[in-house]
C-alpha atoms as a PDB file:
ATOM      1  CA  UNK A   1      -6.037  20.789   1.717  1.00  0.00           C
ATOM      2  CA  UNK A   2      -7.447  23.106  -0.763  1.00  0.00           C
ATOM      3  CA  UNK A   3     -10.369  22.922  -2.556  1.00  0.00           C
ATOM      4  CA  UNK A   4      -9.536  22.483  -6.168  1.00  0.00           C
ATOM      5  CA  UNK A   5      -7.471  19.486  -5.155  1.00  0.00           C
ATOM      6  CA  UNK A   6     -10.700  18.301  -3.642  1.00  0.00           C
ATOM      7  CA  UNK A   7     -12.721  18.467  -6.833  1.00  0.00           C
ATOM      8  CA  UNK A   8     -10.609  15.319  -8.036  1.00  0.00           C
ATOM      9  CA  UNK A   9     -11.442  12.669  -5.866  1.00  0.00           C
ATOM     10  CA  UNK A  10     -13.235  11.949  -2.648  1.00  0.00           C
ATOM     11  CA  UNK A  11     -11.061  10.299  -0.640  1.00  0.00           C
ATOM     12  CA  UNK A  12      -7.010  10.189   0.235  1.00  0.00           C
ATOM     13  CA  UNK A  13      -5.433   6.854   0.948  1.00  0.00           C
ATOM     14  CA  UNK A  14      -2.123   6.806   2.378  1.00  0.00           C
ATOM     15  CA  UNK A  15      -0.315   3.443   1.250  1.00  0.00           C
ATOM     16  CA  UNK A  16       2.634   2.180   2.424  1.00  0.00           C
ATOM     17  CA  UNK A  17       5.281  -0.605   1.232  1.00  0.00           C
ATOM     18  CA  UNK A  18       7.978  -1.375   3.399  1.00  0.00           C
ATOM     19  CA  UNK A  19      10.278  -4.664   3.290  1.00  0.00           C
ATOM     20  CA  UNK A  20      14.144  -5.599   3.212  1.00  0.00           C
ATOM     21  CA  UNK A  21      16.014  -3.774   1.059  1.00  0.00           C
ATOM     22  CA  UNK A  22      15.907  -6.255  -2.677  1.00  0.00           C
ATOM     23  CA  UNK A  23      12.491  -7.541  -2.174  1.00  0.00           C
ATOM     24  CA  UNK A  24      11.022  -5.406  -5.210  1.00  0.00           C
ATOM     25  CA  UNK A  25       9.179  -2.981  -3.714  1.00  0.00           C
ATOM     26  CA  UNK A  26      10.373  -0.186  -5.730  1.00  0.00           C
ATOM     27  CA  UNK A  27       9.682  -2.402  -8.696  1.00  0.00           C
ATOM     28  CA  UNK A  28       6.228  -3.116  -7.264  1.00  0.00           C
ATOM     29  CA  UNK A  29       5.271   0.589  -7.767  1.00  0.00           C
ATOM     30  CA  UNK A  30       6.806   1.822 -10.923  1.00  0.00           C
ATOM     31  CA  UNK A  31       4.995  -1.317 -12.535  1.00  0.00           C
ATOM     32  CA  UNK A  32       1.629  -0.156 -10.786  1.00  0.00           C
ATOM     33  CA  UNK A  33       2.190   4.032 -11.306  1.00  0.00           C
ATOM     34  CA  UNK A  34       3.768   4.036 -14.533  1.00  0.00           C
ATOM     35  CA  UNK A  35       3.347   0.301 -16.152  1.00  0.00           C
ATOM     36  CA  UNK A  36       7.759   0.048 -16.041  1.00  0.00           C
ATOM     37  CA  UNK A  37      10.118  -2.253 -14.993  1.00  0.00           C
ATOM     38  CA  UNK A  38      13.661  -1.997 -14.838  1.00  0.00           C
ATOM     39  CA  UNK A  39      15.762  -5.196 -14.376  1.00  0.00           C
ATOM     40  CA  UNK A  40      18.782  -3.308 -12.751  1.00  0.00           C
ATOM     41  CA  UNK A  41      18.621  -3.093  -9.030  1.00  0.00           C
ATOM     42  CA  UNK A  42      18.557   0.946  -7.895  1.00  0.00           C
ATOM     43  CA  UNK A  43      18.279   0.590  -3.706  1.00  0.00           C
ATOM     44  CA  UNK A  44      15.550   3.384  -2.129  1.00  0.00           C
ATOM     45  CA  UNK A  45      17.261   6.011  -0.587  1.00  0.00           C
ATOM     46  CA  UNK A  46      15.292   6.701   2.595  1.00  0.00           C
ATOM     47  CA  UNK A  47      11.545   7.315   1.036  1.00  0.00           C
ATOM     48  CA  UNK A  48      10.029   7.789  -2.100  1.00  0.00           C
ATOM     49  CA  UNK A  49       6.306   8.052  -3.275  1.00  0.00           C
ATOM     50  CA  UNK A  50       3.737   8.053  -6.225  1.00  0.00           C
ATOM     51  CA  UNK A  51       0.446   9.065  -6.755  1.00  0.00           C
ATOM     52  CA  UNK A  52      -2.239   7.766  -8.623  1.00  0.00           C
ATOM     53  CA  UNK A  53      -5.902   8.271  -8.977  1.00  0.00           C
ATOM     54  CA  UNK A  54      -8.402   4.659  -9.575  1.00  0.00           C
ATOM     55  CA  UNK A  55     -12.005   4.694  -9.267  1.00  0.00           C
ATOM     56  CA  UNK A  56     -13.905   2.255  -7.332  1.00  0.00           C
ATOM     57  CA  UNK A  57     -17.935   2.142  -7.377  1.00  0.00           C
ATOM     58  CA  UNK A  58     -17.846   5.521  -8.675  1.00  0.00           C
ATOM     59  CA  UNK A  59     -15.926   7.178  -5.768  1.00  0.00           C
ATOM     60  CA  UNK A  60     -12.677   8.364  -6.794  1.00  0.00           C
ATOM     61  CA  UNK A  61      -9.656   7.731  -4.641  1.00  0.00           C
ATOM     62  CA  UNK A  62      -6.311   9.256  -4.868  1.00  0.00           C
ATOM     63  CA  UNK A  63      -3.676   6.945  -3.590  1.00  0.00           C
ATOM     64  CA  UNK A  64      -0.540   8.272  -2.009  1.00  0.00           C
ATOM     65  CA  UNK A  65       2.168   5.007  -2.353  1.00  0.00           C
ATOM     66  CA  UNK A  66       5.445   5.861  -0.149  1.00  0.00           C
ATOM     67  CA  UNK A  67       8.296   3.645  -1.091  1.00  0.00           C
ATOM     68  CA  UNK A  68      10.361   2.948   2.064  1.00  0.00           C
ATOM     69  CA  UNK A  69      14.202   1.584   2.172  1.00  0.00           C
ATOM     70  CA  UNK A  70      14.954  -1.514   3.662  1.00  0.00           C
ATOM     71  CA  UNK A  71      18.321  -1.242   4.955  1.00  0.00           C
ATOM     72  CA  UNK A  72      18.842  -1.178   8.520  1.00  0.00           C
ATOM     73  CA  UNK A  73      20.187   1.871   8.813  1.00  0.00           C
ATOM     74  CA  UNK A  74      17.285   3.833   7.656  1.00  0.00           C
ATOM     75  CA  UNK A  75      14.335   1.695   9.725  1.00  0.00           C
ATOM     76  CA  UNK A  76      13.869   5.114  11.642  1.00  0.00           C
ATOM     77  CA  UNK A  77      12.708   6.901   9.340  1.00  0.00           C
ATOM     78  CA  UNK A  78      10.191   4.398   7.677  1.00  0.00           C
ATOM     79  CA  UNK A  79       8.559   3.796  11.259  1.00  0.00           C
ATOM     80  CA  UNK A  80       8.060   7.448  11.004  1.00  0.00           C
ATOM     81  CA  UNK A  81       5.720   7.104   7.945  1.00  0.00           C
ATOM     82  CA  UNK A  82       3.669   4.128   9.406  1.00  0.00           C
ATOM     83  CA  UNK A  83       1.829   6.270  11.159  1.00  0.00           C
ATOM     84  CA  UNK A  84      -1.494   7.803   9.208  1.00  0.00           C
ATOM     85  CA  UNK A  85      -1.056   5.108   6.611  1.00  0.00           C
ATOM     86  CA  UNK A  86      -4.179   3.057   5.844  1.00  0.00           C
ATOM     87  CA  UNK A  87      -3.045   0.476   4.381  1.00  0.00           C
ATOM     88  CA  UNK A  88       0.444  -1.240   4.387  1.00  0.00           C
ATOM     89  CA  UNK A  89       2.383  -3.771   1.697  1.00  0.00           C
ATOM     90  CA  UNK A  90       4.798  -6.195   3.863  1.00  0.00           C
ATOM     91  CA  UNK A  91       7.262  -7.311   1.074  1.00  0.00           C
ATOM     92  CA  UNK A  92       9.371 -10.204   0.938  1.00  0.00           C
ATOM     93  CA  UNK A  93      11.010 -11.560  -1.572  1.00  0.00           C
ATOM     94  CA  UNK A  94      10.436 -15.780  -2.383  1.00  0.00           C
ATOM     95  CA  UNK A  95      13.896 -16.452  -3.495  1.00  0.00           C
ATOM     96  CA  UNK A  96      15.271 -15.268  -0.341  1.00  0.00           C
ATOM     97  CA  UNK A  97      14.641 -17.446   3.015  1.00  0.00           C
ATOM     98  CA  UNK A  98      16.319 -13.874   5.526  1.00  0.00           C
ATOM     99  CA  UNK A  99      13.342 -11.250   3.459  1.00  0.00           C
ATOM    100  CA  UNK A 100      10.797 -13.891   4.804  1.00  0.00           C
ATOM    101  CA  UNK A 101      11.927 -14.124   8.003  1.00  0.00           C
ATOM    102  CA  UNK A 102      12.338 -10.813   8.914  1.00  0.00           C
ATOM    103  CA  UNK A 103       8.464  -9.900   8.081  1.00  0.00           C
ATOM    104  CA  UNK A 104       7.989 -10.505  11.522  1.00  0.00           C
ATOM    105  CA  UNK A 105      10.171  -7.914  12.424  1.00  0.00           C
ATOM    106  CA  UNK A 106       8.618  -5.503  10.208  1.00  0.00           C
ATOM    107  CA  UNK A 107       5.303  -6.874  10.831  1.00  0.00           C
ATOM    108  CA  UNK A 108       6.378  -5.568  14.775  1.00  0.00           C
ATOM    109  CA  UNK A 109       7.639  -2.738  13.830  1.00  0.00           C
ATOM    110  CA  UNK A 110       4.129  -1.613  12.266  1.00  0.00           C
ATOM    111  CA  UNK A 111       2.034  -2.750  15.439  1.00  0.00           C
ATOM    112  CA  UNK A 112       4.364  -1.091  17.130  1.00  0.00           C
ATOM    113  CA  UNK A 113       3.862   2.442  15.655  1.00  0.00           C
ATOM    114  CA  UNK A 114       0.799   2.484  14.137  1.00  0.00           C
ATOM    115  CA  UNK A 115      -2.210   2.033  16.598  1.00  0.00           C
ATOM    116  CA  UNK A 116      -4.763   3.327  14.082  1.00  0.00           C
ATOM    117  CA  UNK A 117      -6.360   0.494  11.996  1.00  0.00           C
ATOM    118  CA  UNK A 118      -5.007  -0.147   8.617  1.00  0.00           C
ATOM    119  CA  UNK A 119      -4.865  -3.227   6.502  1.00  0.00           C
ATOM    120  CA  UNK A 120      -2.191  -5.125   6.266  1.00  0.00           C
ATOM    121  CA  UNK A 121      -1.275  -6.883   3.043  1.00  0.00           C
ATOM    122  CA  UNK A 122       1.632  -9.709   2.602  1.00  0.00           C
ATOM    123  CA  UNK A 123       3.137  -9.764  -1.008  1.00  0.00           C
ATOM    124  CA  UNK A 124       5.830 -12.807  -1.805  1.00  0.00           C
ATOM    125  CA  UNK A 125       7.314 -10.718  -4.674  1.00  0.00           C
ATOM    126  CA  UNK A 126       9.426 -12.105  -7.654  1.00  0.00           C
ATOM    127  CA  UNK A 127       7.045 -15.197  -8.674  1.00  0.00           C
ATOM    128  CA  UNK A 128       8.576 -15.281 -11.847  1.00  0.00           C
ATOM    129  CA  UNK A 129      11.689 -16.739 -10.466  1.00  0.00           C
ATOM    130  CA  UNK A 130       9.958 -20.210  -9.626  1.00  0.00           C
ATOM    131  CA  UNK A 131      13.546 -22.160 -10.131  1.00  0.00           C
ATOM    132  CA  UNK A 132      14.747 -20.006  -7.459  1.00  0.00           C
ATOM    133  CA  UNK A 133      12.048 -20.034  -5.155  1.00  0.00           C
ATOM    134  CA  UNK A 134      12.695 -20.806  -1.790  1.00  0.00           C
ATOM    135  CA  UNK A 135       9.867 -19.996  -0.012  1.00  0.00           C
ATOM    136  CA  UNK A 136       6.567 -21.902  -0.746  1.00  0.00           C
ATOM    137  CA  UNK A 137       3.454 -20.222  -1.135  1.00  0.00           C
ATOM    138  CA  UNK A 138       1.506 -22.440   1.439  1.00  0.00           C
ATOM    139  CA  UNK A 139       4.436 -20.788   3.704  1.00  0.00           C
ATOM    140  CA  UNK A 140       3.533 -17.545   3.088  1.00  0.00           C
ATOM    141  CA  UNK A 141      -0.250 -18.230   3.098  1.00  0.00           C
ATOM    142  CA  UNK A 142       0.060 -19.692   6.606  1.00  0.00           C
ATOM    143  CA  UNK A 143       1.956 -16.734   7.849  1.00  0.00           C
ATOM    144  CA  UNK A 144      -0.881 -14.138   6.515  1.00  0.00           C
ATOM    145  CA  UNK A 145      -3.272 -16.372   7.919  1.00  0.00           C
ATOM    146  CA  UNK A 146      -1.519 -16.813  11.452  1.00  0.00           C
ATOM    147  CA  UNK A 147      -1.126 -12.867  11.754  1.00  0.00           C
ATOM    148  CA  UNK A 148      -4.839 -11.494  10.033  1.00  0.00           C
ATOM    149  CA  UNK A 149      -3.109 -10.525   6.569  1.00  0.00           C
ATOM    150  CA  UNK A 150      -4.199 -10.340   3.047  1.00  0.00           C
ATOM    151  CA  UNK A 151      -1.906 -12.325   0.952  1.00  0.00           C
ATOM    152  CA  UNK A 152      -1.284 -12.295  -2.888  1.00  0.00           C
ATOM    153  CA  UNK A 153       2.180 -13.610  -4.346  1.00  0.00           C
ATOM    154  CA  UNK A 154       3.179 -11.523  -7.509  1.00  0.00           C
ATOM    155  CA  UNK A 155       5.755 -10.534 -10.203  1.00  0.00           C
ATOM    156  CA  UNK A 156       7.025  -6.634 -10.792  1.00  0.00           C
ATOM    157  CA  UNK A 157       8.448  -7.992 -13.873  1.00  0.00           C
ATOM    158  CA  UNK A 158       5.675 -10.212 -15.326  1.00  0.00           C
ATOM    159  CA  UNK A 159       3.316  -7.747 -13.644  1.00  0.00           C
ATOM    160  CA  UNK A 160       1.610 -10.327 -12.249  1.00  0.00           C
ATOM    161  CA  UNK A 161      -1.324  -9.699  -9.541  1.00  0.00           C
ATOM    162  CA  UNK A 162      -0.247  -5.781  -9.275  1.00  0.00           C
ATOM    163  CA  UNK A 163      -2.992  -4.154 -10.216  1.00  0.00           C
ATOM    164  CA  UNK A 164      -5.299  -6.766  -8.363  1.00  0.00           C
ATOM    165  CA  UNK A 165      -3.105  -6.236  -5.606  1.00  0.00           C
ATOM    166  CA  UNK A 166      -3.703  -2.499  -4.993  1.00  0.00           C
ATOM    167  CA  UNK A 167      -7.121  -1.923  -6.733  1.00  0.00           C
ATOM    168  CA  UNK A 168      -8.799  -4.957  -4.026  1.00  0.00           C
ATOM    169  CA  UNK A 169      -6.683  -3.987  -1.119  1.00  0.00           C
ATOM    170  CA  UNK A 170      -8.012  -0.071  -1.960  1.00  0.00           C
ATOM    171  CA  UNK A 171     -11.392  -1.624  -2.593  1.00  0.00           C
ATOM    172  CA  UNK A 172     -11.309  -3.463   0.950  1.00  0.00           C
ATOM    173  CA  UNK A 173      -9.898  -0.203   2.945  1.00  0.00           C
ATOM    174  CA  UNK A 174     -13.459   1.719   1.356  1.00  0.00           C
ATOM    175  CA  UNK A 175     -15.886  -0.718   2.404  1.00  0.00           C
ATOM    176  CA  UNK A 176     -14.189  -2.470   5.439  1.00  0.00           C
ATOM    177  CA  UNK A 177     -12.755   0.346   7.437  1.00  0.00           C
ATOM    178  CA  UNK A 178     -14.115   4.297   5.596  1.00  0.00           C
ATOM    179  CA  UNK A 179     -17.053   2.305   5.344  1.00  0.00           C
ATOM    180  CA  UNK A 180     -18.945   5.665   3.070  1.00  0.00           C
ATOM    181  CA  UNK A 181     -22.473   3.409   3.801  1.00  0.00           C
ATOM    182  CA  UNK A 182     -21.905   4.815   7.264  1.00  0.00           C
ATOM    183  CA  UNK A 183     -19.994   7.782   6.472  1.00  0.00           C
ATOM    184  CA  UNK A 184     -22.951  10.588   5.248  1.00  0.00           C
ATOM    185  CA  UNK A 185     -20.601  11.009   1.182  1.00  0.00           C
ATOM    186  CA  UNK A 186     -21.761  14.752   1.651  1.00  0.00           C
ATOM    187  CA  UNK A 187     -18.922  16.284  -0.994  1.00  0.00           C
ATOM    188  CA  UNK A 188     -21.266  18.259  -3.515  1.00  0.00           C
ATOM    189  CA  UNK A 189     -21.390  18.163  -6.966  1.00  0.00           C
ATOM    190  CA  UNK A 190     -18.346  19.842  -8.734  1.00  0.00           C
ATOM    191  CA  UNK A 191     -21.003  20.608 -11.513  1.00  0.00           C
ATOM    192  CA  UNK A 192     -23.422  21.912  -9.145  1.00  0.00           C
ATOM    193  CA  UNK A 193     -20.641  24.259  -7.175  1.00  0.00           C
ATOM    194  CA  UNK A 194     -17.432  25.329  -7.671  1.00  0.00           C
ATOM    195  CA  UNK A 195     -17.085  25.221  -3.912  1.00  0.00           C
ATOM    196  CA  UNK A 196     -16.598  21.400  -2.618  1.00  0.00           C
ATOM    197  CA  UNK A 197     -18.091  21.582   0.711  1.00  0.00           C
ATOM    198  CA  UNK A 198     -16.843  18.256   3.210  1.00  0.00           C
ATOM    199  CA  UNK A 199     -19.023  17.883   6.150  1.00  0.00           C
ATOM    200  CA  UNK A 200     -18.447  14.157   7.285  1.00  0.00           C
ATOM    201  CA  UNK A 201     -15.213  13.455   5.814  1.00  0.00           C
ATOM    202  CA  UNK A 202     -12.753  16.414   7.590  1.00  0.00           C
ATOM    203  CA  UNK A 203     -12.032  14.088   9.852  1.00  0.00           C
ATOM    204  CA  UNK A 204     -11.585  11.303   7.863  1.00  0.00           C
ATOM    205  CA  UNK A 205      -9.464  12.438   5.189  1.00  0.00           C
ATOM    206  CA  UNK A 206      -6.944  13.692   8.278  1.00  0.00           C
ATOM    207  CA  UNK A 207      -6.504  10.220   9.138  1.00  0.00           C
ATOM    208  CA  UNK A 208      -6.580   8.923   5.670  1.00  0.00           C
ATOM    209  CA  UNK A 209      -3.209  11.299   4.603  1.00  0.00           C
END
């Protein structure tokens, strides 16, 4: 990683959402990255990602969102971004009773390939479409709380909890797993230097990307 990049934030968070294929999760991220929405339906082909740069507490954190496809046919290659991600967005869709059921599946599939700890968060996408909802929130909530999940319920089109959902979720990874209390924040002043020196967080920013 060079340095200059390293003058623009002090920590890398590598974010992943992953989901059947229609759940939104495309729609989740354009609405966080770039404040859009498109109606039509465009299905991921293999991965895509974003990047964007929030400040929490004064540290600022560059987020690295990888959009994953759904479809069966390219599950390989998502499980082959799980690893080094720090934080994960299981996306179903609450209009649709197979999205919901197959979070355990995904939910497997990320145990099953990423040993490093992470939080998990559960998002029941699409909560503008309440005369279509099939799946109750009290359904979801007891599935997050049955498997150690975060759980928020939102709307790519109304943008509805999005920012919350990534800005508390970012906020939680910090405190509750980088922990930079613990972690000696020794990243010098870029006013003071125009060398960033990292003692402590070499390590940690490997696992973080």
């Amino acid at each position: 990683m060079s340095e200059i990049s390293l003058k623009k934030y002090d920590y890398i968070f590598k974010l992943l959402l992953i989901g059947d294929s229609g759940t939104g999760k495309s729609s989740i991220l354009n609405r966080f990255s770039d404040d859009t929405f498109n109606p039509a339906f465009i299905s991921t082909i293999g991965i895509d990602f974003k990047v964007k740069t929030i400040e929490i507490d004064n540290y600022k954190i560059k987020l690295q969102i990888w959009d994953t496809a759904g479809q069966e046919r390219f599950r390989a290659i998502t499980s082959a971004y799980y690893r080094g991600s720090i934080g994960i967005f299981l996306v179903y869709d609450i209009t649709s009773q197979k999205s919901f059921d197959d979070v355990k599946s995904w939910l497997h599939n990320i145990k099953l390939h990423n040993d490093e700890k992470m939080l998990i968060t559960l998002i029941g996408n699409k909560s503008d479409l309440q005369n279509k909802r099939v799946i109750t929130t009290k359904m979801g909530n007891n599935f997050a709380k049955e498997n150690d999940l975060d759980f928020y319920e939102a709307s790519a089109k109304n943008n509805e909890n999005i920012d919350q959902i990534f800005t508390t979720t970012s906020k939680k990874i910090l405190y509750e797993i980088i922990k930079p209390e613990k972690t000696s924040r020794n990243i010098t002043n870029a006013n003071q230097s125009n060398k960033i020196v990292v003692k402590s967080e070499n390590k940690l920013l490997k696992k973080c990307c």
